[in-house]
C-alpha atoms as a PDB file:
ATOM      1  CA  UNK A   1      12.492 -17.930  -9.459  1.00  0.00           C
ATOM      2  CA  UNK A   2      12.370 -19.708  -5.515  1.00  0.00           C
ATOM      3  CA  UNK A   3      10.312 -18.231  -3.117  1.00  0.00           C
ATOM      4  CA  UNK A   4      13.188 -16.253  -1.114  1.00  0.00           C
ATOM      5  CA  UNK A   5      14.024 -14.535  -4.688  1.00  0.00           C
ATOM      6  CA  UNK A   6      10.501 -13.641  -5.184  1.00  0.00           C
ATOM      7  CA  UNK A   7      10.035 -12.706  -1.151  1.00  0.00           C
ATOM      8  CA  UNK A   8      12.993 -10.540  -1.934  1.00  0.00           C
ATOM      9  CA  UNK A   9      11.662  -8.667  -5.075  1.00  0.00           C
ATOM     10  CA  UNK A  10       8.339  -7.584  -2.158  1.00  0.00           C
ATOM     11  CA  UNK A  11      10.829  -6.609  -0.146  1.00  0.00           C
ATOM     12  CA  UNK A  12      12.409  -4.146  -2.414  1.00  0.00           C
ATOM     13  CA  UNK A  13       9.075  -2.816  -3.744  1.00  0.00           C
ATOM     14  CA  UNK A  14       7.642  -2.065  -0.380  1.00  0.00           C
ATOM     15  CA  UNK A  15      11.101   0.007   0.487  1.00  0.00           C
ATOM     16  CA  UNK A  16      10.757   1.732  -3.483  1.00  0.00           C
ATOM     17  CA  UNK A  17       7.099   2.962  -2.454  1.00  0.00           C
ATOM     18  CA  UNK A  18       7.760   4.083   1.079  1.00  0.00           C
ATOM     19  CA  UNK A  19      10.730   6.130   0.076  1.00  0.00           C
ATOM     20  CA  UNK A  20       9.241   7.381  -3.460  1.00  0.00           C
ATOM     21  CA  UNK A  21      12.112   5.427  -5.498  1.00  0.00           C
ATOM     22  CA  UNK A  22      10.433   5.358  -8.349  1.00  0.00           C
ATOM     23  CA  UNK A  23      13.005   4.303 -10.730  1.00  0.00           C
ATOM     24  CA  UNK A  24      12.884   0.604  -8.467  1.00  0.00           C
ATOM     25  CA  UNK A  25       9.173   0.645  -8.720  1.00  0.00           C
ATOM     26  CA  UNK A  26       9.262   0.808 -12.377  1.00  0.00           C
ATOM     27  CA  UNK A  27      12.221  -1.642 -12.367  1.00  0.00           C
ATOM     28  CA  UNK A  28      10.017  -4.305 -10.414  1.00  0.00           C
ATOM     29  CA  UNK A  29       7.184  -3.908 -11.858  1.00  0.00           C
ATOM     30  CA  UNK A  30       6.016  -6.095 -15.446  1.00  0.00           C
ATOM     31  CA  UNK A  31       5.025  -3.925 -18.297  1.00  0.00           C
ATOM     32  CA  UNK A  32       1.063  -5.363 -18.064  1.00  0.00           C
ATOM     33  CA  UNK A  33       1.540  -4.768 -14.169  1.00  0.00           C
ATOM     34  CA  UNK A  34      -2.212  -5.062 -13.124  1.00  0.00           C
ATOM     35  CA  UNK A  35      -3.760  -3.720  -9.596  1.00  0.00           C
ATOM     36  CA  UNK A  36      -6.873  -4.487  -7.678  1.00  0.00           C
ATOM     37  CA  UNK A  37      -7.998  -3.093  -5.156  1.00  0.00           C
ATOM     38  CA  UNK A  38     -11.339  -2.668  -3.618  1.00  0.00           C
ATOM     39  CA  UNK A  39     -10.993   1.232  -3.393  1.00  0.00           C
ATOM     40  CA  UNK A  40     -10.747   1.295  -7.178  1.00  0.00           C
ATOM     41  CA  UNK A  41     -14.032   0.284  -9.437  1.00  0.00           C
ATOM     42  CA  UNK A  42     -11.431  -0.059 -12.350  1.00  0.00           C
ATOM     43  CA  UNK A  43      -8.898  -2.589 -12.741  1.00  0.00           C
ATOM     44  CA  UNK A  44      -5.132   0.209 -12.507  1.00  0.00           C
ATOM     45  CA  UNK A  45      -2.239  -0.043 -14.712  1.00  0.00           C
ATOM     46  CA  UNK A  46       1.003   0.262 -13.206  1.00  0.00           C
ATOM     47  CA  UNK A  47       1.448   3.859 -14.526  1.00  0.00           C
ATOM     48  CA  UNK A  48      -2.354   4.726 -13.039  1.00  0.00           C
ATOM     49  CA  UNK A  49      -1.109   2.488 -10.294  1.00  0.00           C
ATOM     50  CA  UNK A  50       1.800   4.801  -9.175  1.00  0.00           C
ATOM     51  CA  UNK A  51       0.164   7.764 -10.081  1.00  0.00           C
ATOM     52  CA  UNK A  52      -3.257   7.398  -8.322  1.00  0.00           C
ATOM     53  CA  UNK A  53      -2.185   5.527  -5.296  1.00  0.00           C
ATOM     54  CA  UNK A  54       1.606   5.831  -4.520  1.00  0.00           C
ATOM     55  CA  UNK A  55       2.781   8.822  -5.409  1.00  0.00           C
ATOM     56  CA  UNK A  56      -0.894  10.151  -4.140  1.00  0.00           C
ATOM     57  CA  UNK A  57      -0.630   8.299  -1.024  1.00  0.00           C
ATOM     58  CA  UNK A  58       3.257   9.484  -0.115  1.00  0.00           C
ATOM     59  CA  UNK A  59       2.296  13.278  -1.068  1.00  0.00           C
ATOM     60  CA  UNK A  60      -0.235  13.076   1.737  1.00  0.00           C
ATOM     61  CA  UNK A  61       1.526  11.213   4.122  1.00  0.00           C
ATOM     62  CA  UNK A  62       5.431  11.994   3.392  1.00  0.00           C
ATOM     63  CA  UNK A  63       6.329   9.862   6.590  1.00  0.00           C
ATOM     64  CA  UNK A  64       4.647   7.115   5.559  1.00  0.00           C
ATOM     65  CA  UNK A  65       6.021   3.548   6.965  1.00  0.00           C
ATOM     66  CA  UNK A  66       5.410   0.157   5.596  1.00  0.00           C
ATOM     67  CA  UNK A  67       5.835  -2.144   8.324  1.00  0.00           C
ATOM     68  CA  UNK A  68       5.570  -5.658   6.683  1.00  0.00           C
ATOM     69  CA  UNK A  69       4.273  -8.331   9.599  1.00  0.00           C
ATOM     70  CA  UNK A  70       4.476 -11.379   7.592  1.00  0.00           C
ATOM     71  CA  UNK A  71       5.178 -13.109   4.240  1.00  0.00           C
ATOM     72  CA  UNK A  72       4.358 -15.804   2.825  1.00  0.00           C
ATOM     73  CA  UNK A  73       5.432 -17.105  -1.104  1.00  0.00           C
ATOM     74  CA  UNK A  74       4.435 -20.067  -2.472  1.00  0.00           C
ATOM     75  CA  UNK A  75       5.173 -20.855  -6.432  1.00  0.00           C
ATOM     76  CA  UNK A  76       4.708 -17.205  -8.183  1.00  0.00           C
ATOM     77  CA  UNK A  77       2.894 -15.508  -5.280  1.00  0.00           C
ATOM     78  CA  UNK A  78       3.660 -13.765  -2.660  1.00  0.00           C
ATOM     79  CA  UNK A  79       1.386 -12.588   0.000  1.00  0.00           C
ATOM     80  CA  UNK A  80       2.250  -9.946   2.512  1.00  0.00           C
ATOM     81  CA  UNK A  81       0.452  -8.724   5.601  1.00  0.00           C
ATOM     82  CA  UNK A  82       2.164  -5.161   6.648  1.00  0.00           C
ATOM     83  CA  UNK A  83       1.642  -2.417   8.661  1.00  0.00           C
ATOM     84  CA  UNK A  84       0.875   1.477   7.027  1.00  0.00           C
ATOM     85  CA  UNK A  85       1.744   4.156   9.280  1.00  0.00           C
ATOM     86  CA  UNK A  86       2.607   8.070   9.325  1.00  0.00           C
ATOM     87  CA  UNK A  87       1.016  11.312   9.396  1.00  0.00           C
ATOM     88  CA  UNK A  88      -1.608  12.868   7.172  1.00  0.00           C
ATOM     89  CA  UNK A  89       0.575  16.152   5.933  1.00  0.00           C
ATOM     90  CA  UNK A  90      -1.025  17.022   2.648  1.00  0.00           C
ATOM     91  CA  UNK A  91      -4.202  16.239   0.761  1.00  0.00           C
ATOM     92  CA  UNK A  92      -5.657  13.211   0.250  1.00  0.00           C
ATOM     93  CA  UNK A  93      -8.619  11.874  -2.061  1.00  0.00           C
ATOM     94  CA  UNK A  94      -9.956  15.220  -1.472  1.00  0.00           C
ATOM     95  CA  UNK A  95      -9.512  15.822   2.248  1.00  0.00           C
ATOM     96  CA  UNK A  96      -7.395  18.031   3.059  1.00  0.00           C
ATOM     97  CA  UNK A  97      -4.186  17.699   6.053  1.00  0.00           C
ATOM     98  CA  UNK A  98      -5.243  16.810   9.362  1.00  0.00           C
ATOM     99  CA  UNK A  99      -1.872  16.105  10.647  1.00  0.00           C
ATOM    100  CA  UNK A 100      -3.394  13.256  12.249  1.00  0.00           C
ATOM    101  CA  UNK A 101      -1.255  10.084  12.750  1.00  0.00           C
ATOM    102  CA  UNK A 102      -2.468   6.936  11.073  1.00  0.00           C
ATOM    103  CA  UNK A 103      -2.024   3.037  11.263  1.00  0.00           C
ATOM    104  CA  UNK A 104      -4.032  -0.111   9.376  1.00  0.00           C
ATOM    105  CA  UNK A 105      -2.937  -3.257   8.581  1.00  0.00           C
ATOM    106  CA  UNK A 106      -2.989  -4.104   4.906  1.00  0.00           C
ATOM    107  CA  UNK A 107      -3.070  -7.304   3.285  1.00  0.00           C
ATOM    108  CA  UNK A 108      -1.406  -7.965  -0.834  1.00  0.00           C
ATOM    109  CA  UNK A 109      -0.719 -10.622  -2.523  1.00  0.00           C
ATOM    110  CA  UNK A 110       1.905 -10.068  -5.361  1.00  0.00           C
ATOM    111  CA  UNK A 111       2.416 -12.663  -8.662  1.00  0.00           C
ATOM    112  CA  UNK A 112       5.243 -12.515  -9.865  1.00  0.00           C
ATOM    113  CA  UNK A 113       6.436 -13.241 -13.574  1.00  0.00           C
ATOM    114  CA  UNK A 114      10.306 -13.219 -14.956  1.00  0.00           C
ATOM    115  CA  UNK A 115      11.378 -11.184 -11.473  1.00  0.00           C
ATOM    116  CA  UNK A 116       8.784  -8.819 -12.157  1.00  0.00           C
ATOM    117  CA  UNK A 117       5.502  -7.777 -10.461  1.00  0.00           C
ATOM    118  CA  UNK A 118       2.905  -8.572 -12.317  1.00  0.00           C
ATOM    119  CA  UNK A 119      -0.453  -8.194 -10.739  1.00  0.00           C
ATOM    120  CA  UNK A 120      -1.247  -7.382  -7.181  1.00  0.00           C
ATOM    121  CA  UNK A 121      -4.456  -7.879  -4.863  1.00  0.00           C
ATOM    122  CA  UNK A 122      -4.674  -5.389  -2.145  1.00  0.00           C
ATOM    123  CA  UNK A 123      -6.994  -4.939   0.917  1.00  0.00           C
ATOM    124  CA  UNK A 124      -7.449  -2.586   3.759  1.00  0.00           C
ATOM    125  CA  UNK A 125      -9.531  -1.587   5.849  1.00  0.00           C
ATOM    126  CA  UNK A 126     -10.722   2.066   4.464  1.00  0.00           C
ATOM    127  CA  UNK A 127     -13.233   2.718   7.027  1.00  0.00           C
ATOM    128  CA  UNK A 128     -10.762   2.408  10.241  1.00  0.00           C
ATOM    129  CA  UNK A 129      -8.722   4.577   7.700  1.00  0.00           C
ATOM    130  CA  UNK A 130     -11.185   7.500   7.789  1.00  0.00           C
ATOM    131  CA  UNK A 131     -12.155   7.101  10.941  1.00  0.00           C
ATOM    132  CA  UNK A 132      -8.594   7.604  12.208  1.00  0.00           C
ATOM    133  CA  UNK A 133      -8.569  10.756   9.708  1.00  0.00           C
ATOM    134  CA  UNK A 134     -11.582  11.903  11.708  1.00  0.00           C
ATOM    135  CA  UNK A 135     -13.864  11.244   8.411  1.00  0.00           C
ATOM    136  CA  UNK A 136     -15.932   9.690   9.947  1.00  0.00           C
ATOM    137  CA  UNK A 137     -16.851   9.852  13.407  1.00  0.00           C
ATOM    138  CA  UNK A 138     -16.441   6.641  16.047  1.00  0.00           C
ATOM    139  CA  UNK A 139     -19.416   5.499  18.026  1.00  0.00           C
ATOM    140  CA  UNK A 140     -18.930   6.817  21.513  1.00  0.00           C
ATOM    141  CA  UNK A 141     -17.295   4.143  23.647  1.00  0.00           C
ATOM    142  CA  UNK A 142     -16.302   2.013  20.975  1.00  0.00           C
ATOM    143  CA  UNK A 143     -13.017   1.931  21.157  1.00  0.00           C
ATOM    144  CA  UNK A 144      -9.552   4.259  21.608  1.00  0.00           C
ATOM    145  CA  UNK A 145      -7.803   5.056  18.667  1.00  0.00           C
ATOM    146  CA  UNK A 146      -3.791   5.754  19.483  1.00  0.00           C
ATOM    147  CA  UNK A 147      -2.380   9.276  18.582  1.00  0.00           C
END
């Protein structure tokens, strides 16, 4: 597939997971779909995948926005830099609502096999994360986080 086919599959994914389409994630996503992420000591399959972090992360924030900044594809990859925002409405890895707003920058890159995700690479930053959910407290004077 070009680049603007496989920029366009990301594009559809990213809308799937910030509305909870499901049926479209499981559509773009390659039966040995594989995830990595940082967060996660285990490599996720695309069922643990959706069920640990997307439908996880949506139940906690419900208003949840993916903003995606840029995108680059080159061959069968993808990369995407993106912007995560909403409001943290229900629990989440164990904390419970703070109805605090938040907003990180995230960074994936997708390959992609027969119009299908097949493995993604994702990293954010988890400790602005928690600091914004008031986790984990800010040094005072270090800097202003929006609400």
């Amino acid at each position: 597939m070009s680049a603007e086919e496989n920029k366009a599959i990301i594009r559809r994914l990213v809308r799937a997971e910030e509305t909870g389409d499901w049926a479209t994630v499981d559509e773009l996503t390659a039966p040995n779909y594989v995830y990595h992420n940082p967060r996660w000591p285990e490599v996720l399959t695309h069922e643990e995948h959706k069920q640990k972090v997307l439908i996880g992360f949506k139940t906690a924030f419900p208003d949840v926005k993916y903003n995606i900044e840029d995108m680059i594809a080159e061959g069968n990859n993808v990369a995407i830099r993106y912007l995560i925002s909403g409001t943290h409405k229900g629990e989440f890895a164990g904390i419970p609502p703070t109805n605090k707003r938040i907003e990180l920058t995230s960074l994936c890159i997708c390959r992609l096999a027969d119009g299908k995700v097949a493995e993604q690479w994702v990293e954010n930053n988890s400790l602005v994360f928690m600091q914004q959910l008031g986790v984990i407290p800010l040094p005072a004077g270090y800097f202003h986080i929006k609400e």
